[in-house]
Protein backbone atom coordinates (compact mmCIF):
# COMPACT_ATOMS: atom_id res chain seq x y z
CA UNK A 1 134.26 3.11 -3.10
CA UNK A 2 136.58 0.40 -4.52
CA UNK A 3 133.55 -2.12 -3.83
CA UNK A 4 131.25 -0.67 -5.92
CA UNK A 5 133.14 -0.60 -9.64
CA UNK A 6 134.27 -4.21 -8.42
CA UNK A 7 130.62 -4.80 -7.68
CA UNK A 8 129.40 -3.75 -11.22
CA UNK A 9 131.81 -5.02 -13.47
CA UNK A 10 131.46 -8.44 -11.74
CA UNK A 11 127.57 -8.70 -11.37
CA UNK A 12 125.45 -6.04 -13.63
CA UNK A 13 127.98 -5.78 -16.91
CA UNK A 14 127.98 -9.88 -17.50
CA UNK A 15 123.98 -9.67 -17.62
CA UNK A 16 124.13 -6.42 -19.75
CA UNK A 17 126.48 -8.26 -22.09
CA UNK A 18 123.96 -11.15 -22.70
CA UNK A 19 121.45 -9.03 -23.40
CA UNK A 20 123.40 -7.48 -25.85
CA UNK A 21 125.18 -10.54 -27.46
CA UNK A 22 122.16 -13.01 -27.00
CA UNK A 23 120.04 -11.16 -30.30
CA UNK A 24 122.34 -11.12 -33.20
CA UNK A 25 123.44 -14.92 -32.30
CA UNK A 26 119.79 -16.06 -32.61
CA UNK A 27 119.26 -14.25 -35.96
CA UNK A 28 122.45 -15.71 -37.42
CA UNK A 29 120.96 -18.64 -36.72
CA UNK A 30 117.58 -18.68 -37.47
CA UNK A 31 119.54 -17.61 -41.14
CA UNK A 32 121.21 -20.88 -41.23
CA UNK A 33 118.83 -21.46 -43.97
CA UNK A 34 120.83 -24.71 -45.62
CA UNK A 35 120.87 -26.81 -42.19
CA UNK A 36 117.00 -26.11 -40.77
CA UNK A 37 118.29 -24.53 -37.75
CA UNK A 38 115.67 -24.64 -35.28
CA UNK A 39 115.53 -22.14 -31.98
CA UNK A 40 113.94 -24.85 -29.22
CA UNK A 41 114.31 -22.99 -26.13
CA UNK A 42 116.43 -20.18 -25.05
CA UNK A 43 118.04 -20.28 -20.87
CA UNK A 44 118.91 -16.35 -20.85
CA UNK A 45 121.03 -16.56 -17.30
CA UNK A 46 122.57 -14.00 -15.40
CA UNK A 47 126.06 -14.89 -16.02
CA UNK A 48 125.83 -18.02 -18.15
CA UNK A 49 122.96 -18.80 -21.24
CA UNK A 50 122.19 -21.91 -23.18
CA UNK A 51 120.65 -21.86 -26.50
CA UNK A 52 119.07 -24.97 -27.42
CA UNK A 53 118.68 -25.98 -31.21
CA UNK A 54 117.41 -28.40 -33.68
CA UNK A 55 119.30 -28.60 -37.08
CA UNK A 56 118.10 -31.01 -39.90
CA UNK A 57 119.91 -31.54 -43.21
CA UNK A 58 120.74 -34.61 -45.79
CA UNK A 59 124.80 -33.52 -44.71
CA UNK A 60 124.60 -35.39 -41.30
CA UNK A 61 123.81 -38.67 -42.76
CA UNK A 62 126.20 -41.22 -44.53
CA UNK A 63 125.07 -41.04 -47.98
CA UNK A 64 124.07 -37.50 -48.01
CA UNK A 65 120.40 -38.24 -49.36
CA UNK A 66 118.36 -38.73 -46.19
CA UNK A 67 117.58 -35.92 -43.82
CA UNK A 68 119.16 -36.58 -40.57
CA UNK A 69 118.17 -33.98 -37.10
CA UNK A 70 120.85 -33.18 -34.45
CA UNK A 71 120.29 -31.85 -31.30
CA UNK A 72 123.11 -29.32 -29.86
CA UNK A 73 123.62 -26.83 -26.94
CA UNK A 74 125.33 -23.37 -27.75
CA UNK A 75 126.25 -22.30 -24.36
CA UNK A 76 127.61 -18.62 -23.80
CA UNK A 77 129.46 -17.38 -21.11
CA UNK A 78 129.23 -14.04 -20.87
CA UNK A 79 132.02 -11.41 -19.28
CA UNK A 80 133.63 -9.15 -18.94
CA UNK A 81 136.43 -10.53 -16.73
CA UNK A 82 136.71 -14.43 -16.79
CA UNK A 83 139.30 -15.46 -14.91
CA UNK A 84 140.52 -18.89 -16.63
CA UNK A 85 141.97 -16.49 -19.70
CA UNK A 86 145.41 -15.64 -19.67
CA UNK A 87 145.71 -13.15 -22.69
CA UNK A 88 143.12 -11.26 -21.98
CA UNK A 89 141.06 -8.95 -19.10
CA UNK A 90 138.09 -8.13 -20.99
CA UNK A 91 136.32 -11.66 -22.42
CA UNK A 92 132.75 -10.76 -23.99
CA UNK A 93 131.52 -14.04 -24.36
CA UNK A 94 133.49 -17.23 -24.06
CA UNK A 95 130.68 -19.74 -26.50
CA UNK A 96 130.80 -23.77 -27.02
CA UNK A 97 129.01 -26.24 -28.91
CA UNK A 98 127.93 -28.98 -27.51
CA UNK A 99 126.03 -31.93 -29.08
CA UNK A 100 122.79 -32.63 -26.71
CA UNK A 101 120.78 -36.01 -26.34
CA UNK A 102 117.18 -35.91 -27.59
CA UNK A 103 116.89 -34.31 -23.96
CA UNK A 104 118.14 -31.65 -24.76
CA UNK A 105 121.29 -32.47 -21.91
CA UNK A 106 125.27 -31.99 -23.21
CA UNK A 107 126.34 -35.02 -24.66
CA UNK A 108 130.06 -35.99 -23.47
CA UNK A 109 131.13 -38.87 -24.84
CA UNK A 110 133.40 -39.41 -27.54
CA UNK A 111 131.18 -41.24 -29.60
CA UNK A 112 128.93 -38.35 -30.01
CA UNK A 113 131.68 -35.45 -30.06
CA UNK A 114 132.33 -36.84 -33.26
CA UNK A 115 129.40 -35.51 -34.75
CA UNK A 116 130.50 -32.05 -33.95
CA UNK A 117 131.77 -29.29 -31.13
CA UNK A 118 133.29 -25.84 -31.35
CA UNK A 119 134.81 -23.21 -29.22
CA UNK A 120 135.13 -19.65 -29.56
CA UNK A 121 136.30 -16.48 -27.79
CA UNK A 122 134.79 -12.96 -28.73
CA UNK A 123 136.76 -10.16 -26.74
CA UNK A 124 136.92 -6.46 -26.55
CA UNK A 125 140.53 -5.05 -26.85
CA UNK A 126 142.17 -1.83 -25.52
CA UNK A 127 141.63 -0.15 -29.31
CA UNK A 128 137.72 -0.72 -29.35
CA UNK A 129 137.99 -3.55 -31.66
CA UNK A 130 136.12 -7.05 -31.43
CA UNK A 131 138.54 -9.87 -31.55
CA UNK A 132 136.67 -13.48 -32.74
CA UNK A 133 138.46 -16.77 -32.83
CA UNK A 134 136.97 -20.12 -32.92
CA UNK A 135 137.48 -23.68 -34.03
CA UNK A 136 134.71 -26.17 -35.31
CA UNK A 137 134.68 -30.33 -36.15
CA UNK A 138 132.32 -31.59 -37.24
CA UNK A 139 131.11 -35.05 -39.48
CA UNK A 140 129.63 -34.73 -42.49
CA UNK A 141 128.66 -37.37 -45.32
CA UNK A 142 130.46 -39.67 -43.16
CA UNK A 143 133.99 -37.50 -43.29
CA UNK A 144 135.38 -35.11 -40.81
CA UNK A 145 135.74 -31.23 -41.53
CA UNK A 146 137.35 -28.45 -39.60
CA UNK A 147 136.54 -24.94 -39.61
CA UNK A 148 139.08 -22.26 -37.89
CA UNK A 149 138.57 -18.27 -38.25
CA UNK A 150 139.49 -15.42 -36.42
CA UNK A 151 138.08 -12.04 -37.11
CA UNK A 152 137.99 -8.53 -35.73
CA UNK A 153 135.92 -5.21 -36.58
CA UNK A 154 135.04 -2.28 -34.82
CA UNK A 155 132.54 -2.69 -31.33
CA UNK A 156 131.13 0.57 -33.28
CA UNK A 157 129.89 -1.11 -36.15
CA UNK A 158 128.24 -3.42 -34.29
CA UNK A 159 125.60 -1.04 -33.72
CA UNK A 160 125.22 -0.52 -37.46
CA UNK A 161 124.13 -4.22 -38.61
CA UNK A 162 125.82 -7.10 -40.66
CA UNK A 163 126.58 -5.39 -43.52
CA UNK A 164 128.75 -2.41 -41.49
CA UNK A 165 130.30 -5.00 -39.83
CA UNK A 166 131.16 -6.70 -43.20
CA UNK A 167 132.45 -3.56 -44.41
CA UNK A 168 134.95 -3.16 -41.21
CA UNK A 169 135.85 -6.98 -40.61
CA UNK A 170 138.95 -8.49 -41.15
CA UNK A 171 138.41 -12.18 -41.31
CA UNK A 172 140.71 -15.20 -41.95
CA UNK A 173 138.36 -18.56 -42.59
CA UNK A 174 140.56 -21.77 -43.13
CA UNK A 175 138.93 -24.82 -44.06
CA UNK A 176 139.90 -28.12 -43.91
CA UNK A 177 137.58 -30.89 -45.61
CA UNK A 178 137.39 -34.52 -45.93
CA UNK A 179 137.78 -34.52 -50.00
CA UNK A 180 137.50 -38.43 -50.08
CA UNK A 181 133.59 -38.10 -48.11
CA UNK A 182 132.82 -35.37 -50.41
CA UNK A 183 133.71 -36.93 -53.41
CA UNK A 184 131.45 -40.07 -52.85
CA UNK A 185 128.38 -37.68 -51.67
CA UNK A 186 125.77 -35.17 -53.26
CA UNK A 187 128.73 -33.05 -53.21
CA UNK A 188 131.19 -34.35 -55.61
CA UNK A 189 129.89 -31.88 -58.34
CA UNK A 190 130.22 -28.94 -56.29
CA UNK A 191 133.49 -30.03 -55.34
CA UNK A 192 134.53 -30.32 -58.52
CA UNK A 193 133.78 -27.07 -59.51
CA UNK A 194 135.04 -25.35 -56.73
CA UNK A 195 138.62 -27.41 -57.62
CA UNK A 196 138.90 -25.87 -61.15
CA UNK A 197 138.43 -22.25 -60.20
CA UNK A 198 140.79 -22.87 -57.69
CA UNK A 199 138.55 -21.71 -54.35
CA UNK A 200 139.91 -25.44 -52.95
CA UNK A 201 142.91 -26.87 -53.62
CA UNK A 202 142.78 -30.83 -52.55
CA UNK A 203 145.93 -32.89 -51.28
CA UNK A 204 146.36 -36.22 -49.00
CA UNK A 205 142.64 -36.82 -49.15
CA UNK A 206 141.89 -33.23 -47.64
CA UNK A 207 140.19 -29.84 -49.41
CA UNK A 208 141.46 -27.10 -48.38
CA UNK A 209 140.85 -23.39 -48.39
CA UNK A 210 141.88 -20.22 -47.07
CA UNK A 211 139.32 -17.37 -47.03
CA UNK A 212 140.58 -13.64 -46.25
CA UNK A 213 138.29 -10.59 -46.06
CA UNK A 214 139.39 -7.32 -46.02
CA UNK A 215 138.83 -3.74 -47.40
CA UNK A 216 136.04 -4.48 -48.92
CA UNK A 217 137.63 -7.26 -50.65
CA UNK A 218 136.78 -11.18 -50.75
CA UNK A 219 140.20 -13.10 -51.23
CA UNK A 220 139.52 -17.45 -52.14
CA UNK A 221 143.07 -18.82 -52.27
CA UNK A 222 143.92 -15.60 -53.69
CA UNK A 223 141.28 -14.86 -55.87
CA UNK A 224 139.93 -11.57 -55.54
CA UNK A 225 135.90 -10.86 -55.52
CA UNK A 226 134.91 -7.13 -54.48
CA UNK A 227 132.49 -7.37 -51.21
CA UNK A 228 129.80 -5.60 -52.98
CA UNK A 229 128.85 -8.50 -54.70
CA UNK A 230 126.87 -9.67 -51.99
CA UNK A 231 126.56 -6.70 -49.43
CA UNK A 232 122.90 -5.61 -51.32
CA UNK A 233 121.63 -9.82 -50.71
CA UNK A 234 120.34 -11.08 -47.50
């Protein structure tokens, strides 16, 4: 009797949780509209899946005007229990980013790491909320950006689509940019803009800002846009 929950939670639940987690990651994806995200091949495993992808976009290269491709790896592990985590006993998915060779293998050397990698943790906790934090370098026109967020919503509202999900998150989005890169690329305009309404605020070389969503409201370095601006687009 104490065999068979042990039984299930270790060996049917992690494949039921891929099948669940694997869909909305590859349409997020696919919607990555700006960086040409291409699905190459998808390893659905039993405990474990890779999802191999092609993105092409003018932002990997130097000068910001030719279109550069980049290989990388998204690679999932999925729960519940994963044993390596100290804060938590229910893990949904532990996910990477790797950078891949033209072979589609994981790329570890230094040298290429710059280009980009990430790591995130999306957990279940004892209230039925999802709990999201992750961290992402990467290079762009030539500079190095970082990306940190941590969000939570109800598991319930998963079930709904994006835009119930949107309604319920809570998200915190900090970014840190290379200002001096973006200043000498395509970008510099945008930048600029972005600088006098105040949604980044640049110091030592870097452009930051802090993005907070919550009830329904869209805070940019504090300020306010109402959510349902953008909950009727795509």
């Amino acid at each position: 009797l104490v065999l068979v929950p042990v039984l299930l939670v270790t060996t049917v639940i992690p494949a039921l949780i891929g099948v669940v987690i694997r869909p909305p990651l590859l349409q997020a994806l696919e919607r990555a509209q700006a960086l040409n995200v291409e699905i190459t091949s998808v390893r659905a495993g039993w405990f474990s899946s890779d999802i191999h992808v092609s993105a092409e976009s003018s932002i990997f290269s130097p000068d910001g005007l030719s279109s550069v491709t980049r290989q990388a790896i998204l690679h999932l592990n999925h729960g519940p229990i994963m044993w390596h985590l100290y804060d938590t006993m229910f893990a949904v998915a532990d996910i990477r980013l790797l950078p891949a060779s033209p072979g589609l293998e994981p790329v570890t050397t230094d040298a290429d790491l710059s280009n980009f990698s990430g790591a995130g943790l999306l957990r279940l906790d004892g209230q039925g909320m999802l709990r999201f934090d992750a961290i992402t370098g990467f290079t762009a026109f030539a500079g190095d950006h970082w990306l940190e967020t941590r969000a939570s919503w109800p598991a319930s509202s998963s079930w709904q689509g994006w835009q119930a999900v949107l309604r319920d998150m809570q998200l915190t989005l900090s970014i840190d940019a290379n200002a001096t890169a973006l200043r000498q690329s395509p970008a510099a305009e945008a930048l600029a803009v972005y600088q006098r309404q105040g949604w980044t605020r640049i110091s030592n070389g870097r452009a930051r800002t802090a993005i907070h969503v919550q009830d329904e409201l869209l805070d940019i370095n504090g300020i306010m846009i109402p959510m349902g601006l953008f909950l009727d687009s795509q």
